[in-house]
N, C-alpha and C. Protein backbone atom coordinates (compact mmCIF):
# COMPACT_ATOMS: atom_id res chain seq x y z
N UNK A 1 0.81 -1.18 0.00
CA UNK A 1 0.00 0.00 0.00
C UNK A 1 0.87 1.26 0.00
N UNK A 2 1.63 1.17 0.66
CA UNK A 2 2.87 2.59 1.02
C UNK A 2 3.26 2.68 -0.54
N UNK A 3 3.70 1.59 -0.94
CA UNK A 3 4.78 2.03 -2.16
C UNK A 3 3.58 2.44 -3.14
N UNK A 4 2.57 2.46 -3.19
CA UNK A 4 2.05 2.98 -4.71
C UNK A 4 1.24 4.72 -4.08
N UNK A 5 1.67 5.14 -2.56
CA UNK A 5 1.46 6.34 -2.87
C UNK A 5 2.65 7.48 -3.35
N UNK A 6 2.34 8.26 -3.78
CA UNK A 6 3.75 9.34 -3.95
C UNK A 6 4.10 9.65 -3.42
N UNK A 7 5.25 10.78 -3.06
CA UNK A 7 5.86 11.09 -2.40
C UNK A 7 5.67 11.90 -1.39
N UNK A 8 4.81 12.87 -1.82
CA UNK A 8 4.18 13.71 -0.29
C UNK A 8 3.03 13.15 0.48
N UNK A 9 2.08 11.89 -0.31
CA UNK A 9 1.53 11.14 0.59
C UNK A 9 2.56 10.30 1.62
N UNK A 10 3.91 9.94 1.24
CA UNK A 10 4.46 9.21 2.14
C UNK A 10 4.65 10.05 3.37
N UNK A 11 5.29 11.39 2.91
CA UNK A 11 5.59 12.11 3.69
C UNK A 11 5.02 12.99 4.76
N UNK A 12 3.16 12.69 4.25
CA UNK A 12 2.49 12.88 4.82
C UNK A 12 2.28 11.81 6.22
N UNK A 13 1.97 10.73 5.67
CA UNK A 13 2.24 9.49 6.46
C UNK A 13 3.08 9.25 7.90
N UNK A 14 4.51 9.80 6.99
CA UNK A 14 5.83 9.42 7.84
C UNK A 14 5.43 10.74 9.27
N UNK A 15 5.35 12.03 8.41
CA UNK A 15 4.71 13.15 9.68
C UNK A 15 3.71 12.76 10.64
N UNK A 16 3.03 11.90 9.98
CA UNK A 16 1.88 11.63 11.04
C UNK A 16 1.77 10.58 12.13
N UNK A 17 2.69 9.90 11.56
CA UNK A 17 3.16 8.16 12.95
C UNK A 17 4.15 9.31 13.69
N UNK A 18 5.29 10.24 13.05
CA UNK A 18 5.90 10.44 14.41
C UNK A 18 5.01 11.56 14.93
N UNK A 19 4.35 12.65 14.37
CA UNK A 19 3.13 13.55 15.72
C UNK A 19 3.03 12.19 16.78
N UNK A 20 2.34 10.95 15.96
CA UNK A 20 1.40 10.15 17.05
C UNK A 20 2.23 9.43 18.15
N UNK A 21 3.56 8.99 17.79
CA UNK A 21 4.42 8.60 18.66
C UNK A 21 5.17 9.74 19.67
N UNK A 22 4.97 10.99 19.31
CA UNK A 22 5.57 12.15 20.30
C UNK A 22 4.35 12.52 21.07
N UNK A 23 3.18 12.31 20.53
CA UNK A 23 2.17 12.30 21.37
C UNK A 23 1.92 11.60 22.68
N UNK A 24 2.42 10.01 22.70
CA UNK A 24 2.37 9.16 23.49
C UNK A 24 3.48 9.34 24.49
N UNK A 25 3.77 9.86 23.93
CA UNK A 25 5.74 10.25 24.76
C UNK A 25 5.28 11.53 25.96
N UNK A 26 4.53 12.58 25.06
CA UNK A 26 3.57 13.91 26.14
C UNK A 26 2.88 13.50 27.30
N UNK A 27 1.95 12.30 26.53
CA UNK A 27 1.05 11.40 27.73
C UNK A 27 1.84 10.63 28.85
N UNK A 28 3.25 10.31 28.28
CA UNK A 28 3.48 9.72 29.17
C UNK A 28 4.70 10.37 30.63
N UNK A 29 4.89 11.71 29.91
CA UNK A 29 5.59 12.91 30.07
C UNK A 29 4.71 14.00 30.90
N UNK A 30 3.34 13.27 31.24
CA UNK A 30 2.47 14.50 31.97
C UNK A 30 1.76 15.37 31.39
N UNK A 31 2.10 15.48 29.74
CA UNK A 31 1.82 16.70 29.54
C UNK A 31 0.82 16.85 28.15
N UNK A 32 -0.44 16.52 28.43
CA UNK A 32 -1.83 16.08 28.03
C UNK A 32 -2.18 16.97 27.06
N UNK A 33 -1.36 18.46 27.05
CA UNK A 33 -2.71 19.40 26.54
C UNK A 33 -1.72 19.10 24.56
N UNK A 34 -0.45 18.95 25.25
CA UNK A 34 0.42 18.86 23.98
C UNK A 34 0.29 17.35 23.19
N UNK A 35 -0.20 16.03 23.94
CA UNK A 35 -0.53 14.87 24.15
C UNK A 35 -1.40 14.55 22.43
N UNK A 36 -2.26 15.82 23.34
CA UNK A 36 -4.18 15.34 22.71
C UNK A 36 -3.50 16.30 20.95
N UNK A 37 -2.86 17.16 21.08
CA UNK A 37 -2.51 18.05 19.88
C UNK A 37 -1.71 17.43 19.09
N UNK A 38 -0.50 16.56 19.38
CA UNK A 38 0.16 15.91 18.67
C UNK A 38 -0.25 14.16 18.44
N UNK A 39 -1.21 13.42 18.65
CA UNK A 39 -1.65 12.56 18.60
C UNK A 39 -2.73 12.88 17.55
N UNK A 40 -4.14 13.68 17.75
CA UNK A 40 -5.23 13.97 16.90
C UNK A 40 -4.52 14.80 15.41
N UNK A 41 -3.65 15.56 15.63
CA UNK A 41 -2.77 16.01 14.37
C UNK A 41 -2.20 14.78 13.77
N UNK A 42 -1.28 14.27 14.44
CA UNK A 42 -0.58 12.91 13.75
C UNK A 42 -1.90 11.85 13.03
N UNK A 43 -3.12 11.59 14.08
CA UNK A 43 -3.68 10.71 12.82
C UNK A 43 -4.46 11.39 11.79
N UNK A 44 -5.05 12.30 11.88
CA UNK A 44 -5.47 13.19 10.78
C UNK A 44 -4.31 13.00 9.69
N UNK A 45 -3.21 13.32 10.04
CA UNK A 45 -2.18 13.86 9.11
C UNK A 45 -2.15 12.61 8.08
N UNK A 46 -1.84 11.62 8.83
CA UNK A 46 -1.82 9.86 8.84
C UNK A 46 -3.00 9.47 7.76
N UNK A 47 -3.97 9.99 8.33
CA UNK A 47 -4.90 9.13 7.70
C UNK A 47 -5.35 10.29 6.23
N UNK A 48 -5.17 11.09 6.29
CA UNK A 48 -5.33 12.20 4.52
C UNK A 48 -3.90 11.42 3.70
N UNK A 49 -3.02 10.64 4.17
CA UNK A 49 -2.07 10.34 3.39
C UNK A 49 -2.71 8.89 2.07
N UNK A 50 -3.92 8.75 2.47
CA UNK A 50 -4.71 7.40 1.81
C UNK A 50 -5.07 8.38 0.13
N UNK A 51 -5.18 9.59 0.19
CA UNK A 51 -5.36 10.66 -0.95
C UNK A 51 -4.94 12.05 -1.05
N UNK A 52 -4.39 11.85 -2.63
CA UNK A 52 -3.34 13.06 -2.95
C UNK A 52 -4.69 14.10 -2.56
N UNK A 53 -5.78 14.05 -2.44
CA UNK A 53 -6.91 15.31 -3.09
C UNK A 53 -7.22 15.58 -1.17
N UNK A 54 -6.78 14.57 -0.45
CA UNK A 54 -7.10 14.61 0.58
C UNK A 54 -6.22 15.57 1.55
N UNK A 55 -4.53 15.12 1.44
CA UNK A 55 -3.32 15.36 1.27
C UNK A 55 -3.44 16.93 1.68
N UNK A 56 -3.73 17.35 0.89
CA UNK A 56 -3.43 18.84 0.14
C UNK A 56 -4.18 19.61 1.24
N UNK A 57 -5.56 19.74 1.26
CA UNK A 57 -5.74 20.77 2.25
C UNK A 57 -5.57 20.57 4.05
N UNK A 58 -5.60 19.29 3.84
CA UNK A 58 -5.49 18.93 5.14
C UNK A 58 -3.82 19.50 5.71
N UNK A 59 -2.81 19.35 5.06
CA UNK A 59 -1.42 19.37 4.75
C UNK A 59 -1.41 21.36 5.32
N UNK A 60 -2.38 21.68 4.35
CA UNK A 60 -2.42 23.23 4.60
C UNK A 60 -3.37 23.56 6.09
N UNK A 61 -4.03 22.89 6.66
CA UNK A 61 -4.54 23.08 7.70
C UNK A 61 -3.51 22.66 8.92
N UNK A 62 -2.46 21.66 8.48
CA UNK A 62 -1.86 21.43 9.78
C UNK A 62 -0.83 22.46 9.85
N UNK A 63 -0.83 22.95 8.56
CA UNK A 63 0.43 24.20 8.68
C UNK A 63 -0.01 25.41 9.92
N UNK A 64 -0.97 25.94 9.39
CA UNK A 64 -1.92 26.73 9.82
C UNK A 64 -1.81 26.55 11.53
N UNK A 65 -1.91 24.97 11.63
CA UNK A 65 -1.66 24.83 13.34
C UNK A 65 -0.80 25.00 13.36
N UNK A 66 -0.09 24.35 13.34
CA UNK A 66 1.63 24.11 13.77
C UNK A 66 2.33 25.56 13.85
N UNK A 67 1.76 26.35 13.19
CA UNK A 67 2.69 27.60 12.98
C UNK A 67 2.47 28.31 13.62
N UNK A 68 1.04 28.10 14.43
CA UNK A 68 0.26 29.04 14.98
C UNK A 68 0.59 28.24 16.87
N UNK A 69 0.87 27.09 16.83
CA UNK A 69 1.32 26.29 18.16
C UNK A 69 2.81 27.00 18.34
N UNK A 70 3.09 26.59 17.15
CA UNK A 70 4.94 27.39 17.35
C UNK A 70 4.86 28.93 17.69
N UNK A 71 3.87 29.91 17.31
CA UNK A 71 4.06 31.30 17.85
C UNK A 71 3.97 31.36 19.30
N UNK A 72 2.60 30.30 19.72
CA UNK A 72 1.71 30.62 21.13
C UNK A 72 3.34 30.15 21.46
N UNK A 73 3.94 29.00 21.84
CA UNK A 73 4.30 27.99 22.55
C UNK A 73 5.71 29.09 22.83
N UNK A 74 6.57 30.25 21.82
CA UNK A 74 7.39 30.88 21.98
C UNK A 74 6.97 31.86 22.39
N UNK A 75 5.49 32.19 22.50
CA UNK A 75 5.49 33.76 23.13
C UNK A 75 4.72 33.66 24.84
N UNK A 76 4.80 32.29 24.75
CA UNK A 76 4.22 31.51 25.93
C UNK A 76 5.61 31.47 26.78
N UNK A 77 6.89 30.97 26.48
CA UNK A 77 7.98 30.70 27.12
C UNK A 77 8.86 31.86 27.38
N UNK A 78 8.71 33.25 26.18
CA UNK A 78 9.26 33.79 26.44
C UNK A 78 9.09 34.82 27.85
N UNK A 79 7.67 35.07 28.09
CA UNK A 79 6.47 35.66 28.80
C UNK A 79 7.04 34.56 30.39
N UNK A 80 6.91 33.18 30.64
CA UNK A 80 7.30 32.65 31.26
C UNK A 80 8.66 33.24 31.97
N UNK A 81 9.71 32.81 31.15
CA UNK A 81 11.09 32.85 31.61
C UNK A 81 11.04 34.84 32.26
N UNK A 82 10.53 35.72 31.09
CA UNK A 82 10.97 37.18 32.37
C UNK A 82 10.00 36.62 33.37
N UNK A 83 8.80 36.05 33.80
CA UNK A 83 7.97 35.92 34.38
C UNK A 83 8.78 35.33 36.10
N UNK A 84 9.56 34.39 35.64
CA UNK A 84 10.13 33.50 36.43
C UNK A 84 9.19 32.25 36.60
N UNK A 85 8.31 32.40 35.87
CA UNK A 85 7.27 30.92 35.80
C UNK A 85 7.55 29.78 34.72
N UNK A 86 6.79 28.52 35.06
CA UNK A 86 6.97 27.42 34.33
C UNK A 86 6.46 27.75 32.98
N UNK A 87 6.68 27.15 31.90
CA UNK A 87 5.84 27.56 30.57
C UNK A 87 4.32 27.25 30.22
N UNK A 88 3.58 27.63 30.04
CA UNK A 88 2.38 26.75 29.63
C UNK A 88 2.32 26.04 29.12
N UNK A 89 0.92 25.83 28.69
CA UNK A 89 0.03 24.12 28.12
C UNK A 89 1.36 23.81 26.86
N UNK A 90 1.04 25.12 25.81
CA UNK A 90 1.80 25.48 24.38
C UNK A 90 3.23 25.03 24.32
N UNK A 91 3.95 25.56 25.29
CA UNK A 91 5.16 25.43 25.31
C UNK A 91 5.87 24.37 25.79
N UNK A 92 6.44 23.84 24.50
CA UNK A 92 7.33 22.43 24.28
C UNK A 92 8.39 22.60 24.45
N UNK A 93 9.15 23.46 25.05
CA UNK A 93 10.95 24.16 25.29
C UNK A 93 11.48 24.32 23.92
N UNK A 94 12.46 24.60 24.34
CA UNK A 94 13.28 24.86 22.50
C UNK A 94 12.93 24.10 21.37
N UNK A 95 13.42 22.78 22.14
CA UNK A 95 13.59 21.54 21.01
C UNK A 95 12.42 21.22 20.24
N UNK A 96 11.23 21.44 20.97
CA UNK A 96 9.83 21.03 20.57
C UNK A 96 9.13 22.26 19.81
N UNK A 97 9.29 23.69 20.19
CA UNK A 97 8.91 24.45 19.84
C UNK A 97 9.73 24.65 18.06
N UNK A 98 11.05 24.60 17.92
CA UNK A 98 11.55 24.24 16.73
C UNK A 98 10.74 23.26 16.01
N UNK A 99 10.46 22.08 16.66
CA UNK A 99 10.01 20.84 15.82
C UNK A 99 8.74 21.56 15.58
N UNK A 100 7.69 21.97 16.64
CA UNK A 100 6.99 22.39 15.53
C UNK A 100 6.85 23.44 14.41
N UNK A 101 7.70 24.10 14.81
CA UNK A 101 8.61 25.04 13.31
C UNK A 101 8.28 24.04 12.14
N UNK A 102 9.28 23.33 12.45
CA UNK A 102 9.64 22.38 11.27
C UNK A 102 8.47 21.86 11.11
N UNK A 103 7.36 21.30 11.28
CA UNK A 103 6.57 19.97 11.28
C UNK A 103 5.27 21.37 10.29
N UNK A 104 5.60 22.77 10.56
CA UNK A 104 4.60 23.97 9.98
C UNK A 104 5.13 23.54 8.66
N UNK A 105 6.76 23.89 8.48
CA UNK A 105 6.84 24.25 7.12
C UNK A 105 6.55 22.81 6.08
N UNK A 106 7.09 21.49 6.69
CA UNK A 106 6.64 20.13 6.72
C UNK A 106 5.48 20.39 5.63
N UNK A 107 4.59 20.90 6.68
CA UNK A 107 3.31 21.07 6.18
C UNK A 107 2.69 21.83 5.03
N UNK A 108 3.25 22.88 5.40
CA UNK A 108 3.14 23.48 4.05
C UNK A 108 3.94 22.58 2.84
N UNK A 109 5.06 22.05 2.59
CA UNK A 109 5.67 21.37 1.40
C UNK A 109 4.59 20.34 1.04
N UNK A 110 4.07 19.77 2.01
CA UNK A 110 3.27 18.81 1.65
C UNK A 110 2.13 18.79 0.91
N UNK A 111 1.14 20.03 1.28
CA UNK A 111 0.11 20.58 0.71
C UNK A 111 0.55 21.33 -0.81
N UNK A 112 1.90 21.60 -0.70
CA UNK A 112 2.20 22.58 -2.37
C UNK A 112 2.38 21.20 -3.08
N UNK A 113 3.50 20.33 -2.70
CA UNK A 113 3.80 19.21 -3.73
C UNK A 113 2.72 18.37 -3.87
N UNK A 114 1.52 18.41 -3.43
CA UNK A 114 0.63 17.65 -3.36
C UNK A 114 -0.44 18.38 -4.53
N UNK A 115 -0.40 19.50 -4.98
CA UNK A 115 -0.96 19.97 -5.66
C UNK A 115 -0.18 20.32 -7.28
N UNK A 116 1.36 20.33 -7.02
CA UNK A 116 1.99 20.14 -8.13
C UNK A 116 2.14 18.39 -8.65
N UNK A 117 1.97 17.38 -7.96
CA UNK A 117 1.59 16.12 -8.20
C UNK A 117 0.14 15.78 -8.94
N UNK A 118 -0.83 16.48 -8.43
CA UNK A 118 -1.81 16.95 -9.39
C UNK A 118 -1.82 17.21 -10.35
N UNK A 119 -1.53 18.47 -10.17
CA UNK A 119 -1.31 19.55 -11.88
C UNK A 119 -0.22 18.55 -13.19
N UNK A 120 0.65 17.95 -12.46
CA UNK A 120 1.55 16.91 -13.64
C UNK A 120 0.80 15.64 -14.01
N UNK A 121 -0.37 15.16 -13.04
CA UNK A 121 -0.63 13.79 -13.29
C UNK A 121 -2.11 14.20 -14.03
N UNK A 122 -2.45 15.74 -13.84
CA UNK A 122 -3.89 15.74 -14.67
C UNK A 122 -2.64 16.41 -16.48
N UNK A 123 -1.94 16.66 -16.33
CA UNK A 123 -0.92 17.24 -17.63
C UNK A 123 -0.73 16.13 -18.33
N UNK A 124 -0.41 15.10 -17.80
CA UNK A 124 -0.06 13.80 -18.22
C UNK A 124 -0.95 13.01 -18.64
N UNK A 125 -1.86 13.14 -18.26
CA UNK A 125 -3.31 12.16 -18.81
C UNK A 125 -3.66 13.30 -19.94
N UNK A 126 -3.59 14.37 -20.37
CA UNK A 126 -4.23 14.85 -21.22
C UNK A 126 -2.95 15.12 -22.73
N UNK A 127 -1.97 14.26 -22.65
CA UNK A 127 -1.03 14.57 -23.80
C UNK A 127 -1.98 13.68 -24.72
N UNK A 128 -1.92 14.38 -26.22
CA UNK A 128 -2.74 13.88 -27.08
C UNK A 128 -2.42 12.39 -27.44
């Protein structure tokens, strides 16, 4: 099944087992609110990887989070640390707050190549 999707469905895929496995890692780490966000993201992500048409906006909706988790979660820690307080729900410390950097732009590649995989495979069916 894996090998006959393309490439940003895989990659959709591959994003979405590790959300769901860093999820389980939160749960088991105490820390529920990041738990329930990276688990329900990971199988969403996971399960739009079954279609390129699926892929695509979903791909652009997790961007949308992720980018928007990565602002709260840094303006959450930064607010913390002058604060002298612990970070909130949002805030995953450096390492996590990067990853979800990464896991935004992730997202976005996924949703563009998923639509240029389109545009070549509807180009391709229509050569005379």
């Amino acid at each position: 099944m894996v090998a006959n999707l393309c490439w940003p469905q895989r990659s959709a895929l591959c994003v979405g087992v590790l959300l769901v496995l860093w999820g389980v890692a939160d749960f088991v780490a105490g820390r529920a609110p990041l738990g329930v966000l990276h688990v329900v993201t990971g199988v969403v992500l996971g399960a739009s990887a079954t279609s390129m048409r699926a892929s695509r906006p979903v791909g652009a909706l997790m961007a949308v989070v992720f980018l928007v988790v990565f602002a709260f979660g840094v303006g959450e820690a930064g607010e913390a640390g002058q604060a002298g307080q612990v970070g909130s729900a949002m805030d995953a410390g450096a390492v996590g707050n990067a990853a979800h950097l990464l896991i935004g732009f992730a997202s976005v590649a996924v949703a563009a190549s998923c639509a240029w995989c389109e545009q070549r495979t509807r180009s391709t069916l229509r050569v005379p």
